[in-house]
PDB file of N, CA and C in Angstrom:
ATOM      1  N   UNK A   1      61.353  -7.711  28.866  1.00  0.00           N
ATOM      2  CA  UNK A   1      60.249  -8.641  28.685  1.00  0.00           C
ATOM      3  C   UNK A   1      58.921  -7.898  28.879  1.00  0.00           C
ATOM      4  N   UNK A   2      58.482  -8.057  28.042  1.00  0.00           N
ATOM      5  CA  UNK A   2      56.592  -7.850  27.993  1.00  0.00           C
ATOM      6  C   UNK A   2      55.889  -7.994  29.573  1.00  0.00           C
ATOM      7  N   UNK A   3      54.923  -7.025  30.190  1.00  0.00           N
ATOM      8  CA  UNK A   3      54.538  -7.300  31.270  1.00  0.00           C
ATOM      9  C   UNK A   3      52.375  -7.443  30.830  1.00  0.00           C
ATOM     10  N   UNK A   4      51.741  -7.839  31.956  1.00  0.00           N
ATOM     11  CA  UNK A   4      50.596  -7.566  30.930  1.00  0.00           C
ATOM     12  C   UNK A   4      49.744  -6.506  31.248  1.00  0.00           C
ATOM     13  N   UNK A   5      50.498  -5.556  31.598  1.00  0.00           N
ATOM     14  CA  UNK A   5      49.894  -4.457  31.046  1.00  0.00           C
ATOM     15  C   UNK A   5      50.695  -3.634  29.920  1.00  0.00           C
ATOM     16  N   UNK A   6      51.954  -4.207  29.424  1.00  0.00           N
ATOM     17  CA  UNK A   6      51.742  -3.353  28.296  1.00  0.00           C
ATOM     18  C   UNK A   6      50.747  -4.345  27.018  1.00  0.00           C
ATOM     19  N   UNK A   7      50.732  -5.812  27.803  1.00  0.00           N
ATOM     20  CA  UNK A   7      49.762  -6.212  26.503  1.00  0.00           C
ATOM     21  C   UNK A   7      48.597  -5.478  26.509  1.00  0.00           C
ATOM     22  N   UNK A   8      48.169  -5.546  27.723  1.00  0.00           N
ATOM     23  CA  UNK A   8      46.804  -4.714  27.518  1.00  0.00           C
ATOM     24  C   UNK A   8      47.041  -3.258  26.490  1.00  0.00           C
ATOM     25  N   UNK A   9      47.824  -2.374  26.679  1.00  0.00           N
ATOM     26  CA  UNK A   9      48.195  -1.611  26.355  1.00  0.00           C
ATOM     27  C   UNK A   9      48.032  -1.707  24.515  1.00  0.00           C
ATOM     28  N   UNK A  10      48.670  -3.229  23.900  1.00  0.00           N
ATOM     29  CA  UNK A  10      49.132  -3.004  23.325  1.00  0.00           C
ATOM     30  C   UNK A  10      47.321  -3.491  22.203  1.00  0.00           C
ATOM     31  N   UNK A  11      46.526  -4.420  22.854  1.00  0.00           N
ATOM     32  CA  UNK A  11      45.389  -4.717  22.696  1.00  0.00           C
ATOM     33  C   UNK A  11      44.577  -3.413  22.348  1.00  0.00           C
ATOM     34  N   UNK A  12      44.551  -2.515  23.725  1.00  0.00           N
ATOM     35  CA  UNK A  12      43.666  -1.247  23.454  1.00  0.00           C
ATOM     36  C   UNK A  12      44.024  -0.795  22.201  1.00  0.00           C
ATOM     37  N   UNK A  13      45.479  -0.710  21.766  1.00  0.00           N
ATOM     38  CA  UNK A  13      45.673   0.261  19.870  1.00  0.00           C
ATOM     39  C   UNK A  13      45.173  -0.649  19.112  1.00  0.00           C
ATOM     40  N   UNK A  14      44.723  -2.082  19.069  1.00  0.00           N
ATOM     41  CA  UNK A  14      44.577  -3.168  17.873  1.00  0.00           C
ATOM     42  C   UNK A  14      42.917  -2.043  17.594  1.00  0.00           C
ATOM     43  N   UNK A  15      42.966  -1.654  16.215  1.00  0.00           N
ATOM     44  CA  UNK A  15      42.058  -1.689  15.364  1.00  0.00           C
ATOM     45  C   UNK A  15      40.564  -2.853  16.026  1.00  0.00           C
ATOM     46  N   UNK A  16      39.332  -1.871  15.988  1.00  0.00           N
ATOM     47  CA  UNK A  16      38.554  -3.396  15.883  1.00  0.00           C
ATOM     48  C   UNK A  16      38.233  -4.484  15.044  1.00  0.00           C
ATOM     49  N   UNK A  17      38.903  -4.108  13.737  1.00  0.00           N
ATOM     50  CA  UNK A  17      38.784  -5.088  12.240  1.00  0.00           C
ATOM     51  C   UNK A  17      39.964  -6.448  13.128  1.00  0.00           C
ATOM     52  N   UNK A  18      40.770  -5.884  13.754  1.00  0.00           N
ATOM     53  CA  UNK A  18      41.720  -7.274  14.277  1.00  0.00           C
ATOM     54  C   UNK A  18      41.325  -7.895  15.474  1.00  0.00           C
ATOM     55  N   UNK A  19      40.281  -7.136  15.907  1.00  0.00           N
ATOM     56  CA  UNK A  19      40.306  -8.069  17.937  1.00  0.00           C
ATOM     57  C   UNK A  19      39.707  -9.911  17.748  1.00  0.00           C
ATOM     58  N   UNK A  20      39.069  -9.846  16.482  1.00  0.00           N
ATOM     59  CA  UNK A  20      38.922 -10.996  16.216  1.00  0.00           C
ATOM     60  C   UNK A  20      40.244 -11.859  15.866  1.00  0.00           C
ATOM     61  N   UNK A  21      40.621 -11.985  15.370  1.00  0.00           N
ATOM     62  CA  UNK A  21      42.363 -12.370  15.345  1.00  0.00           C
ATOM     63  C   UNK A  21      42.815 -12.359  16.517  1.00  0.00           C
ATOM     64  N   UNK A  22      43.161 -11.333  16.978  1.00  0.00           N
ATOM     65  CA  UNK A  22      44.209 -11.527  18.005  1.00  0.00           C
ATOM     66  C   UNK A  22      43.613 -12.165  19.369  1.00  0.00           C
ATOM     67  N   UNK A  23      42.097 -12.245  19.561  1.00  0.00           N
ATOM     68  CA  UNK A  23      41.283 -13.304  20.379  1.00  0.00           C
ATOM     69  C   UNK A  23      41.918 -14.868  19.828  1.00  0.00           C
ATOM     70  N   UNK A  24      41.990 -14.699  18.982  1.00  0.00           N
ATOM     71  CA  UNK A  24      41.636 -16.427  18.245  1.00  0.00           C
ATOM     72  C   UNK A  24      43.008 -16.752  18.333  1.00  0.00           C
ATOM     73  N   UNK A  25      44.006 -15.783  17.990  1.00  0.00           N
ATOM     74  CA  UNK A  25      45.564 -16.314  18.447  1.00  0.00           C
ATOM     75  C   UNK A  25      46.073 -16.541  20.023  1.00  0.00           C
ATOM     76  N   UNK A  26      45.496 -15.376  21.050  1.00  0.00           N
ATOM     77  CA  UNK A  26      45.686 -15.593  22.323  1.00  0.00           C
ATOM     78  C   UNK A  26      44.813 -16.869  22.572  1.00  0.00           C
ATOM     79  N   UNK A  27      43.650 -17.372  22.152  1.00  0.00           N
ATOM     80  CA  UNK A  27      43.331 -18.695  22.520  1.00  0.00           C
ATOM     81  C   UNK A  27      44.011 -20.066  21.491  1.00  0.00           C
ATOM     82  N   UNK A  28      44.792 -19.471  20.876  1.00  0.00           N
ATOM     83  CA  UNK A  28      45.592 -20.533  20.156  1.00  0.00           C
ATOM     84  C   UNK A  28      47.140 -21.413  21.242  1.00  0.00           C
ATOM     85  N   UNK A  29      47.558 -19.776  21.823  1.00  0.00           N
ATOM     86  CA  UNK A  29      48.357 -19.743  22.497  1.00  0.00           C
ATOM     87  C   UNK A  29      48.151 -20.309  23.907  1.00  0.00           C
ATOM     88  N   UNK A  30      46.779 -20.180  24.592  1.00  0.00           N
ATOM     89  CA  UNK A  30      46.622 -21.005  25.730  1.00  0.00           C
ATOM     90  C   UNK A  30      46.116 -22.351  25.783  1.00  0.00           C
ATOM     91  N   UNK A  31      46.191 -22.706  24.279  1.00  0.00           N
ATOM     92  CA  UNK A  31      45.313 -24.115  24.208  1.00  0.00           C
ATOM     93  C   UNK A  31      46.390 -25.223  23.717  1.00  0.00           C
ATOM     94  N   UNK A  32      48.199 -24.063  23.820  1.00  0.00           N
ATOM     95  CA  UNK A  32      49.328 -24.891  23.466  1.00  0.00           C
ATOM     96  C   UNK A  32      49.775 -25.488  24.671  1.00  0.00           C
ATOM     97  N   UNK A  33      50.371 -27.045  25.005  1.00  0.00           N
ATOM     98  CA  UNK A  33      50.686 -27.205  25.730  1.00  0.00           C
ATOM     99  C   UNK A  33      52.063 -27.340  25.705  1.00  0.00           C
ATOM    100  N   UNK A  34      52.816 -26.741  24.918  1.00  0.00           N
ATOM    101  CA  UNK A  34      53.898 -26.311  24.940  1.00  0.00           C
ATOM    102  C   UNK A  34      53.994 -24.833  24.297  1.00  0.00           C
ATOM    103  N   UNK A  35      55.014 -24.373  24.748  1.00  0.00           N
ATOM    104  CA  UNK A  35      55.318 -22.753  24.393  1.00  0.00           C
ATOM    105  C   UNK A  35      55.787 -23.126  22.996  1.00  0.00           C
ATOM    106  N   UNK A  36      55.454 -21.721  22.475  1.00  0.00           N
ATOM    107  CA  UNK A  36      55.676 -21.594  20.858  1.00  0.00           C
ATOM    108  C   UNK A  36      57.135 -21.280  21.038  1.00  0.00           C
ATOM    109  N   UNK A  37      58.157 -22.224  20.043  1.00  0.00           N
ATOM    110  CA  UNK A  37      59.498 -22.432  20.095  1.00  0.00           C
ATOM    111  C   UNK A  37      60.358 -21.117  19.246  1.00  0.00           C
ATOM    112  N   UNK A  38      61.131 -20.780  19.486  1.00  0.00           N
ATOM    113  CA  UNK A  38      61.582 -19.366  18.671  1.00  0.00           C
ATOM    114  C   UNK A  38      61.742 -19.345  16.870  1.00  0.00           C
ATOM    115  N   UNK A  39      61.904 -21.189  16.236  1.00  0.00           N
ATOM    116  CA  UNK A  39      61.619 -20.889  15.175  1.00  0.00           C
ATOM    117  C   UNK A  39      60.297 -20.521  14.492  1.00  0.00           C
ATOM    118  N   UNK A  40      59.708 -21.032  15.168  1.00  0.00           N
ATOM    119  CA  UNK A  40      58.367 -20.753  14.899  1.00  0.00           C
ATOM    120  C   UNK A  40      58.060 -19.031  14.926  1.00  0.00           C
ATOM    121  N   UNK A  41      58.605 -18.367  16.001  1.00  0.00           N
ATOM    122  CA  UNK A  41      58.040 -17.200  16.165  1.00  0.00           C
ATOM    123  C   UNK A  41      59.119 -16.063  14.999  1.00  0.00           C
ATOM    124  N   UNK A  42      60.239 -16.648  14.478  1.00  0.00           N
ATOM    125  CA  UNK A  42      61.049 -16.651  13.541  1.00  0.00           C
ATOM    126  C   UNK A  42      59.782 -16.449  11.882  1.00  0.00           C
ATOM    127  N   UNK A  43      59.729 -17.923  11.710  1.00  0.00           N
ATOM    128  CA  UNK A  43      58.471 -17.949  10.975  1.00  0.00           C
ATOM    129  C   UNK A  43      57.570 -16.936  10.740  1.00  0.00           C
ATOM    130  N   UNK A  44      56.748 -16.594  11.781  1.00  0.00           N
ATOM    131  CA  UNK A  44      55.683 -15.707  12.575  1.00  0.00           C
ATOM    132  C   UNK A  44      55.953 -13.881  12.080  1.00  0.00           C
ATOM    133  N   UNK A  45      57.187 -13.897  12.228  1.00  0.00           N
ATOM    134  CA  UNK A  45      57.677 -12.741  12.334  1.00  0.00           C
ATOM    135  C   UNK A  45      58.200 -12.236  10.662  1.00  0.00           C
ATOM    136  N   UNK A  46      59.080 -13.490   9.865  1.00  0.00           N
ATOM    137  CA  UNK A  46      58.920 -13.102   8.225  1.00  0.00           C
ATOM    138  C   UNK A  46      57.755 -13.115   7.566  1.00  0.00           C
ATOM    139  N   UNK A  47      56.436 -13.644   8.070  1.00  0.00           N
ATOM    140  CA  UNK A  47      55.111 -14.071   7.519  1.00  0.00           C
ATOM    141  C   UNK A  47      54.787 -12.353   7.495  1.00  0.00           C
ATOM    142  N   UNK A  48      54.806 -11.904   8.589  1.00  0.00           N
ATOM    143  CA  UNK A  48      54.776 -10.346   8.889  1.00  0.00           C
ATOM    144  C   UNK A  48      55.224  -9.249   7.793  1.00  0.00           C
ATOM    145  N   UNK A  49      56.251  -9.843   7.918  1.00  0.00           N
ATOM    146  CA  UNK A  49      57.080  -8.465   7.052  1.00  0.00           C
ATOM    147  C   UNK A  49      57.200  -8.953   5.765  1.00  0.00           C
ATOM    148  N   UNK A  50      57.035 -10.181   5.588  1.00  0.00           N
ATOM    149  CA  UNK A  50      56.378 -10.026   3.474  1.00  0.00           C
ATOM    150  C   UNK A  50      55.253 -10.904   3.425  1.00  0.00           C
ATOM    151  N   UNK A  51      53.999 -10.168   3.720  1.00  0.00           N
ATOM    152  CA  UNK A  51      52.386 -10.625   3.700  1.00  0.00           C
ATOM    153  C   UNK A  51      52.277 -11.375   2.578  1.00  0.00           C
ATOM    154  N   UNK A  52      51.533 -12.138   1.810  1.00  0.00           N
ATOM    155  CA  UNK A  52      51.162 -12.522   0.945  1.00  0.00           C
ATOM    156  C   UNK A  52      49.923 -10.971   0.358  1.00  0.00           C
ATOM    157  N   UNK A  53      49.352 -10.951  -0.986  1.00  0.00           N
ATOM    158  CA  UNK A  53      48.478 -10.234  -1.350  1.00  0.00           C
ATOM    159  C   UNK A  53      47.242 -10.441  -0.966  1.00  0.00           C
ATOM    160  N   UNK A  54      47.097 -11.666  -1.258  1.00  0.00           N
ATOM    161  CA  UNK A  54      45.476 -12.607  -0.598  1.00  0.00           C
ATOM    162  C   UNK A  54      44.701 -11.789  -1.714  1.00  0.00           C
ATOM    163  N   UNK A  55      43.283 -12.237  -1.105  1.00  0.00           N
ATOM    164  CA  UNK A  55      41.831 -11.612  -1.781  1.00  0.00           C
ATOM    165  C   UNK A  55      41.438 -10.687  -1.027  1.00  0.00           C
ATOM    166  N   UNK A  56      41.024  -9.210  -1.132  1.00  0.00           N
ATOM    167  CA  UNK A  56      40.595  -8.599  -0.162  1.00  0.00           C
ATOM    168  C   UNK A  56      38.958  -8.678  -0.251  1.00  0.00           C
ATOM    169  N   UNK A  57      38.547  -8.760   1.085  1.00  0.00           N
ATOM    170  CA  UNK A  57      37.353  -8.901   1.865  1.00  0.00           C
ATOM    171  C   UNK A  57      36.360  -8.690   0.591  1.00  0.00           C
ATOM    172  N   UNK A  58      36.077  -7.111  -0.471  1.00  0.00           N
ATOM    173  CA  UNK A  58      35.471  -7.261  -0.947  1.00  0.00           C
ATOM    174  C   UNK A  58      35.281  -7.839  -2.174  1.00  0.00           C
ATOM    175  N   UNK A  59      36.343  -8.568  -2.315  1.00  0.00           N
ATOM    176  CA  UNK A  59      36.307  -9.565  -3.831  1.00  0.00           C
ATOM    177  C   UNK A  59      35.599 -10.719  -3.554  1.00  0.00           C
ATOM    178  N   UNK A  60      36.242 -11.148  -2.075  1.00  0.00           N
ATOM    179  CA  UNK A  60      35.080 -12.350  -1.811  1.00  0.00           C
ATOM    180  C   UNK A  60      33.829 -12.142  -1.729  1.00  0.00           C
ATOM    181  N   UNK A  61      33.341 -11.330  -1.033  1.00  0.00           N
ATOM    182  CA  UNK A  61      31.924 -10.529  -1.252  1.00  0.00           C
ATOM    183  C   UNK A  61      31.372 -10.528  -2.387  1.00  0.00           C
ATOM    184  N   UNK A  62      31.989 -10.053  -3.574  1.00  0.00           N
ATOM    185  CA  UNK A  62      31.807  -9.872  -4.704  1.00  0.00           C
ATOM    186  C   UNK A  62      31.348 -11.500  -5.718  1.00  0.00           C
ATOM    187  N   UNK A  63      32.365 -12.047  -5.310  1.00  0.00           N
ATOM    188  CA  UNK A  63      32.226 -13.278  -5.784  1.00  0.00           C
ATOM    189  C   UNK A  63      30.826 -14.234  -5.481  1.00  0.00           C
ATOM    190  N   UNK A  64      31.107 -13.926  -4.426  1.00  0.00           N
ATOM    191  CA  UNK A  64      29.647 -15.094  -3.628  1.00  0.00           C
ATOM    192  C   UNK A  64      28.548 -14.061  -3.794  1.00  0.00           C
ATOM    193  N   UNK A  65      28.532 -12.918  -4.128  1.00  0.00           N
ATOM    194  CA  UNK A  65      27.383 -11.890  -4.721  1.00  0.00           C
ATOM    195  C   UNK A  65      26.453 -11.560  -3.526  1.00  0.00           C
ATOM    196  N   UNK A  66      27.942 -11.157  -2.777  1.00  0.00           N
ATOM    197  CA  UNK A  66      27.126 -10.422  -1.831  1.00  0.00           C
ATOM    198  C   UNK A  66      26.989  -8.919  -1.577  1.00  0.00           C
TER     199      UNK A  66
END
């Protein structure tokens, strides 16, 4: 099991393009009043390993002409 210092640990390698994310998910996670159930983290975990393509950052940019 995870202790929190390897979260910390694992925080210090996050890229700074993600600390926004992974802020907004750790306050997703303390604002649950129930624990996230294993299908869910099931879910969580195929979302991972086949991403969607999306729009990248500078197409939207592009679009709204910025």
């Amino acid at each position: 099991m995870l202790d929190k210092q390897q979260l910390h640990h694992l925080v210090d390698k996050l890229p700074e393009s993600e600390l926004t994310s992974a802020a907004r998910y750790l306050e997703f996670l303390l604002s649950q009043e129930a624990p996230v159930d294993p299908e869910m983290l099931a879910r969580i975990d195929q979302a991972r390993a086949h991403p969607a393509p999306g729009i990248s950052h500078d197409d939207v940019l592009r679009e709204f002409g910025l």
